[in-house]
N, C-alpha and C. Protein backbone atom coordinates (compact mmCIF):
# COMPACT_ATOMS: atom_id res chain seq x y z
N UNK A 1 157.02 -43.22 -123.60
CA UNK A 1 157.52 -43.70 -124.87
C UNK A 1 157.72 -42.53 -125.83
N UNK A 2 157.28 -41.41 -125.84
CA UNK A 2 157.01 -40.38 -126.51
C UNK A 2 158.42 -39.52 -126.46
N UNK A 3 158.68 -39.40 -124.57
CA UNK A 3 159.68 -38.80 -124.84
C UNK A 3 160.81 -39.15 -125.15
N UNK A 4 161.08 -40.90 -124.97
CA UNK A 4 161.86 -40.83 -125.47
C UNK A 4 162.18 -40.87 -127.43
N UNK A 5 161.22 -41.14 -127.97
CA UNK A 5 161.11 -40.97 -129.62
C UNK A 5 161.67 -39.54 -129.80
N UNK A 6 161.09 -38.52 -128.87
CA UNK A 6 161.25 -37.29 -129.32
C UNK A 6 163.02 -36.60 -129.10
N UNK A 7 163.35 -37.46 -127.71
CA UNK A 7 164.42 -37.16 -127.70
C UNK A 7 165.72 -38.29 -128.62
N UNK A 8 164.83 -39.36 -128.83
CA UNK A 8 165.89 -39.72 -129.95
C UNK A 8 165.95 -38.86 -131.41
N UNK A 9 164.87 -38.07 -131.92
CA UNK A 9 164.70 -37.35 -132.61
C UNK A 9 165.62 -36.24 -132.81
N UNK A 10 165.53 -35.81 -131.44
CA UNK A 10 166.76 -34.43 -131.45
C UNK A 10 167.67 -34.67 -131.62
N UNK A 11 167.98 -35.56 -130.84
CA UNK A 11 170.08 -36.19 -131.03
C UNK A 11 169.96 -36.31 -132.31
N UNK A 12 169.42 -37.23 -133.36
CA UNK A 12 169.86 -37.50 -134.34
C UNK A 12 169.89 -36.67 -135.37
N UNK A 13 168.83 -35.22 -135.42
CA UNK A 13 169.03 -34.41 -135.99
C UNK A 13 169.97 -33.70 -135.91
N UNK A 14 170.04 -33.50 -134.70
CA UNK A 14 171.44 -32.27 -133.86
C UNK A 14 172.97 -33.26 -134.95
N UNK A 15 172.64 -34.45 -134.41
CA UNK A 15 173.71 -35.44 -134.95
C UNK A 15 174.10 -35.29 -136.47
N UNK A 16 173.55 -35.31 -137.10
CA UNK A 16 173.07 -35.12 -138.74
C UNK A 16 174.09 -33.66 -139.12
N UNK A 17 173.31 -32.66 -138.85
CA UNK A 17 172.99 -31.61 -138.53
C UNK A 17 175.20 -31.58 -138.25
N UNK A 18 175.66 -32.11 -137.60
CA UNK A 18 176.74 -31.78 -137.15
C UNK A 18 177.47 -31.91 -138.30
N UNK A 19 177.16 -33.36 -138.80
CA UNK A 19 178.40 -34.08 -139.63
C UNK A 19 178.18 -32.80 -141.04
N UNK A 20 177.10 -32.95 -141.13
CA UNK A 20 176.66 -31.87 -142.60
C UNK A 20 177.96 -30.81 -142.91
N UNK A 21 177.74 -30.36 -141.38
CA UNK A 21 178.77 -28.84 -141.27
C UNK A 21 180.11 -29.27 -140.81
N UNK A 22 180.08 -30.61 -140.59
CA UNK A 22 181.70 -31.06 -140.44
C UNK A 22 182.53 -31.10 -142.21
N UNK A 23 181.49 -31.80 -142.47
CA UNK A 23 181.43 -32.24 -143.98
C UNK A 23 181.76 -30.59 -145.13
N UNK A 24 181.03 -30.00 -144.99
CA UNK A 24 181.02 -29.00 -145.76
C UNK A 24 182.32 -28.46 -145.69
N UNK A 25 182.78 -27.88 -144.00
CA UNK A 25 183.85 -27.35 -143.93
C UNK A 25 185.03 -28.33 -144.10
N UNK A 26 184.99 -29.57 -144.24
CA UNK A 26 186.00 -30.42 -144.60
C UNK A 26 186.24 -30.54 -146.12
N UNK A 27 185.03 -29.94 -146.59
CA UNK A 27 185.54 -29.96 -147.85
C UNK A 27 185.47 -28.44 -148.75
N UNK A 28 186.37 -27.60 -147.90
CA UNK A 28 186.77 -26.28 -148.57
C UNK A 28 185.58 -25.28 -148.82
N UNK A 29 184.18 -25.46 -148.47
CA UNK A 29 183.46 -24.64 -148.75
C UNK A 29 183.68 -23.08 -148.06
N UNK A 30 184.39 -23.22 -147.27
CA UNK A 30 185.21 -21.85 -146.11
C UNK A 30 186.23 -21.10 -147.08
N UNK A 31 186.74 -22.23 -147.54
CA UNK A 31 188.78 -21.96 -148.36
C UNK A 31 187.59 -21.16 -149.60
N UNK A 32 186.55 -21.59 -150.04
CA UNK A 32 186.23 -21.59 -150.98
C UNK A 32 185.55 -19.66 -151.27
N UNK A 33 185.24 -19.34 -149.89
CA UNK A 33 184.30 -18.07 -149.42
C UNK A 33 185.44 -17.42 -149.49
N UNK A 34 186.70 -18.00 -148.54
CA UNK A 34 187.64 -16.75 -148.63
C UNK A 34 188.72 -16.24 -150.10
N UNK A 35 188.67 -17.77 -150.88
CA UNK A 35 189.12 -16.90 -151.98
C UNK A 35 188.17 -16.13 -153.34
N UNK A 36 186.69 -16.19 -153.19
CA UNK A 36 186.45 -15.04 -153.45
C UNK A 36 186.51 -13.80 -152.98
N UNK A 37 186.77 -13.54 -151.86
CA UNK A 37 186.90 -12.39 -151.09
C UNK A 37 188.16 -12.01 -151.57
N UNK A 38 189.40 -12.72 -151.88
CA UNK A 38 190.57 -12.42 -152.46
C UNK A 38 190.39 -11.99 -153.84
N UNK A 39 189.67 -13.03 -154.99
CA UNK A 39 189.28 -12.14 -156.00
C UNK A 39 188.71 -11.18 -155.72
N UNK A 40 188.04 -10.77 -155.25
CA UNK A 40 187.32 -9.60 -155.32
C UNK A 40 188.28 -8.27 -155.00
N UNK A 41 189.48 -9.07 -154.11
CA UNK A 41 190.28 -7.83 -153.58
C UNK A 41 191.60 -7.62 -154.98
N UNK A 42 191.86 -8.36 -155.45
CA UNK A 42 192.42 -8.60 -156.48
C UNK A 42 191.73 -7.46 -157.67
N UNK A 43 190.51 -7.85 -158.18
CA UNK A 43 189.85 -6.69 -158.91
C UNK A 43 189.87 -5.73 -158.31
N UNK A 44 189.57 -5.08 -157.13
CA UNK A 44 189.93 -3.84 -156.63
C UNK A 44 191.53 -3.08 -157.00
N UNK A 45 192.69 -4.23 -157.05
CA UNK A 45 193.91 -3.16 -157.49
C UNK A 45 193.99 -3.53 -158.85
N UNK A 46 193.56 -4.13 -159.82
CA UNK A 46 193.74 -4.27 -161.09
C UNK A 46 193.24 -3.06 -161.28
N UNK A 47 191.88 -2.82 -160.43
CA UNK A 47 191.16 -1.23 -160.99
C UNK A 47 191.76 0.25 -160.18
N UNK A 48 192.52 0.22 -159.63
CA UNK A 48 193.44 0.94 -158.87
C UNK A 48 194.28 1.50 -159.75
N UNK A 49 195.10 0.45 -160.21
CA UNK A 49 196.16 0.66 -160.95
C UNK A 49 195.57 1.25 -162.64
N UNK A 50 194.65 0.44 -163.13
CA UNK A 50 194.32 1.45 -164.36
C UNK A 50 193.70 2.69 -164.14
N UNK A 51 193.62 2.82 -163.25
CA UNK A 51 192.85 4.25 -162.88
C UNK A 51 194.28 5.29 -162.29
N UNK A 52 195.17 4.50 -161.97
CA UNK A 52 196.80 5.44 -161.80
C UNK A 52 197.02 5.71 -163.10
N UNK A 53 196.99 4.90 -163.69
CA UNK A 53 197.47 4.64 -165.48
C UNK A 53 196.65 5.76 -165.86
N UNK A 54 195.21 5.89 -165.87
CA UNK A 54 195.00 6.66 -166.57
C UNK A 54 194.65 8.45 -166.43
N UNK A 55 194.99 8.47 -164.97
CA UNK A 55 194.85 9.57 -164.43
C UNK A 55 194.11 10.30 -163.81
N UNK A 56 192.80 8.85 -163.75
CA UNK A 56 191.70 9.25 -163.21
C UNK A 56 191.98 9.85 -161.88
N UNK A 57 190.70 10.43 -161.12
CA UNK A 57 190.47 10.59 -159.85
C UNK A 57 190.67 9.63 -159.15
N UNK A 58 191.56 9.42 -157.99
CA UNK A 58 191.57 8.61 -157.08
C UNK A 58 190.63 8.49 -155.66
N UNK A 59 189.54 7.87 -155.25
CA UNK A 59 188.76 7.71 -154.29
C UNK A 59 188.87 6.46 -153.54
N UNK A 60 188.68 6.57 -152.41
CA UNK A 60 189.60 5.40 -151.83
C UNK A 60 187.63 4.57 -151.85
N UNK A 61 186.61 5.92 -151.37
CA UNK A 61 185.47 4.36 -151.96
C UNK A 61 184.98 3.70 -152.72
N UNK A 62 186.18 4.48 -153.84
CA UNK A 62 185.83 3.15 -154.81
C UNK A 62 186.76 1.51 -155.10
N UNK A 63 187.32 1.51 -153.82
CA UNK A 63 187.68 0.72 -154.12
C UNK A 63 188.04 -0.54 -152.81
N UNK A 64 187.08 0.00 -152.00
CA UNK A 64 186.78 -0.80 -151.03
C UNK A 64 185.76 -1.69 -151.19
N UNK A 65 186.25 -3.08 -150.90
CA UNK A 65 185.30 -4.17 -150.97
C UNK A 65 183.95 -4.20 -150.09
N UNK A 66 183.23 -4.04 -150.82
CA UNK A 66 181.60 -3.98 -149.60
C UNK A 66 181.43 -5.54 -148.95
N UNK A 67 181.07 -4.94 -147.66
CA UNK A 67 181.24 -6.44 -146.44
C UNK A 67 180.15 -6.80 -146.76
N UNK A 68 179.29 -8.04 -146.52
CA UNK A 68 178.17 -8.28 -146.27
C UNK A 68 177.49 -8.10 -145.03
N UNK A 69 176.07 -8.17 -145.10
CA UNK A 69 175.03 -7.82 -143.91
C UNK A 69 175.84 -8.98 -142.98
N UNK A 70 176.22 -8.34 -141.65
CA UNK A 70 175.99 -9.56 -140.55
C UNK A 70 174.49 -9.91 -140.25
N UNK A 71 174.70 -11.01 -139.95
CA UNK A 71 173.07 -11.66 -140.04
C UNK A 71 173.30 -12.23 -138.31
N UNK A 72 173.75 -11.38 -137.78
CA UNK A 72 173.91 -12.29 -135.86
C UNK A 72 173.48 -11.91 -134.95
N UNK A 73 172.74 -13.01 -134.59
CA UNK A 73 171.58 -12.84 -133.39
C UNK A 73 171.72 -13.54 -132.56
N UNK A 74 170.86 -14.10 -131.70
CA UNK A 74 171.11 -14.61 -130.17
C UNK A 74 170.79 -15.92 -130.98
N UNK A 75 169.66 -16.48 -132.00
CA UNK A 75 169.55 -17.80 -132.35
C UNK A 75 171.24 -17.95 -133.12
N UNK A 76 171.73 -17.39 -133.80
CA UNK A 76 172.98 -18.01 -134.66
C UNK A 76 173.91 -18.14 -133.53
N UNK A 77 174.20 -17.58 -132.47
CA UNK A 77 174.95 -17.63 -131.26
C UNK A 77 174.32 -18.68 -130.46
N UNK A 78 173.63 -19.00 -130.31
CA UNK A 78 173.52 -20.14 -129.81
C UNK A 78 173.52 -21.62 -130.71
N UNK A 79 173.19 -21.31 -131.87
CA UNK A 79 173.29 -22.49 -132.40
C UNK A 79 174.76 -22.68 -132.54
N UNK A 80 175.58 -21.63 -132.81
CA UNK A 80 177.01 -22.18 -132.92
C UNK A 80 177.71 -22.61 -131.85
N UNK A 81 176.80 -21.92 -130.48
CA UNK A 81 177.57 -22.96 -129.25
C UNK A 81 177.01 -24.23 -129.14
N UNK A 82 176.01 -24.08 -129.82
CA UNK A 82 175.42 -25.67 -129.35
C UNK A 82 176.16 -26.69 -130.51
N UNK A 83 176.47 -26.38 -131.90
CA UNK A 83 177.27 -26.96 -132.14
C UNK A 83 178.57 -27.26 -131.98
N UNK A 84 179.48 -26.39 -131.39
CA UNK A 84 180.75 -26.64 -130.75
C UNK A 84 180.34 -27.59 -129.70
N UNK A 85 179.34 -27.68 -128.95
CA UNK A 85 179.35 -28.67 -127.68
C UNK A 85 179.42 -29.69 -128.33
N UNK A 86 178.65 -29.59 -129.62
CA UNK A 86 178.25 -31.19 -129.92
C UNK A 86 179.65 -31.76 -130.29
N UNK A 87 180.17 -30.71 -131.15
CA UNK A 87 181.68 -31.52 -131.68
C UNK A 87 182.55 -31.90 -130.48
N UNK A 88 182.89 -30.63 -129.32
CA UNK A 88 183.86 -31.20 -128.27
C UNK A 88 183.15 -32.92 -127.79
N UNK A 89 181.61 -32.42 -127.64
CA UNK A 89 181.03 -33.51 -127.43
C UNK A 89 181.49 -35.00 -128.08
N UNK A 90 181.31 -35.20 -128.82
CA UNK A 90 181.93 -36.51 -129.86
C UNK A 90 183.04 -36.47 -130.61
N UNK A 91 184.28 -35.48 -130.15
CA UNK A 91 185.60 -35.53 -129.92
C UNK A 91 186.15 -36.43 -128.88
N UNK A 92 185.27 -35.99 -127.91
CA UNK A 92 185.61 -36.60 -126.04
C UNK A 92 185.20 -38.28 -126.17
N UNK A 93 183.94 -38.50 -126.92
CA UNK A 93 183.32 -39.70 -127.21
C UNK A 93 184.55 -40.35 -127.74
N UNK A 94 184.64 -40.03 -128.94
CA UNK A 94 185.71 -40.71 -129.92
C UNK A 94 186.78 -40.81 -129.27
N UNK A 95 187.63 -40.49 -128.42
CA UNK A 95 189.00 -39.84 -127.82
C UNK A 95 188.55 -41.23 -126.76
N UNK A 96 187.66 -41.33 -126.23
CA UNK A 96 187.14 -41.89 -125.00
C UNK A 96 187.25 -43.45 -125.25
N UNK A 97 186.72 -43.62 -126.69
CA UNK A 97 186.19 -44.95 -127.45
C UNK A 97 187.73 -45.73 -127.78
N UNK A 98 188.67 -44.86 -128.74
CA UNK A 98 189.73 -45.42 -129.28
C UNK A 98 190.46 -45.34 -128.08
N UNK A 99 190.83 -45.01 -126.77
CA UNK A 99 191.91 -45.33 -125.81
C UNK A 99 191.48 -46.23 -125.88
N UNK A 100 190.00 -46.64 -125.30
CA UNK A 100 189.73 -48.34 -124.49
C UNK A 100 190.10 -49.15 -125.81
N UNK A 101 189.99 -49.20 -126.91
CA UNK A 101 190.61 -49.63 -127.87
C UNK A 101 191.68 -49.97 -128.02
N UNK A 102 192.91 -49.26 -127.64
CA UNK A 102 193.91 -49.37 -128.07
C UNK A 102 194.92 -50.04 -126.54
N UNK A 103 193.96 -49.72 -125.64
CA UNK A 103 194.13 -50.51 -124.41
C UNK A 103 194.38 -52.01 -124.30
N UNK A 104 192.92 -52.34 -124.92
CA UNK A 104 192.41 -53.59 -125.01
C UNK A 104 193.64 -54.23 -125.74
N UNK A 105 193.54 -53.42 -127.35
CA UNK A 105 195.24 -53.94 -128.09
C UNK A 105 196.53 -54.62 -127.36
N UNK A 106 196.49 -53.52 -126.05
CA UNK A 106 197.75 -54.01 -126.00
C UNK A 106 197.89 -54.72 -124.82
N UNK A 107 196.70 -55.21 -124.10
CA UNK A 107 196.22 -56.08 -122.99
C UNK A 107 196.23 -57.76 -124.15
N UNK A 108 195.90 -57.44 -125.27
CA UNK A 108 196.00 -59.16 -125.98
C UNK A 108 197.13 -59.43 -126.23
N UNK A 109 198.51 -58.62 -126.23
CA UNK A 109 199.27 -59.20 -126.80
C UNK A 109 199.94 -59.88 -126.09
């Protein structure tokens, strides 16, 4: 009885856990990362150009956008395959669910 509590546990977290990051990226939090990265590149030639204007010294490191730390390890690599499984996973479900659906549709008429 245990295991299965425990393994209903996982699915539904894993499950959770999916939609969250379906959710997030469905709603621009990505669009949202990359156009600060555009402002930021944006302030880099606003400050380019007044620095042509004014005659300053030109250095190209000052005006390169600093990347952030990659943070990637064998856990973030695996969690992102394990979430791609889950999505192909309940892509295939869903894909699987609405044929017999639409089957059935057209078996009543």
């Amino acid at each position: 009885m245990k295991g299965k509590d425990l393994f209903r546990i996982v699915c539904m977290t894993m499950l959770f856990l999916f939609f969250g990051l379906y959710v997030a990226s469905r709603n621009g939090y990505i669009d949202y990362q990359a156009r600060n990265q555009m402002i930021l590149t944006e302030e880099q030639i606003k400050q380019f150009e007044d620095d042509v204007k004014n005659d300053r010294p030109i250095d190209i490191k000052n005006y390169i956008v600093k990347e952030e730390d990659l943070y990637d390890n064998q856990l973030s690599r695996m969690s992102l395959k394990v979430s791609n499984t889950i999505g192909h996973t309940v892509q295939n479900i869903l894909d699987f669910i609405f044929s017999k659906l639409e089957g059935m549709m057209k078996t009543k008429k």
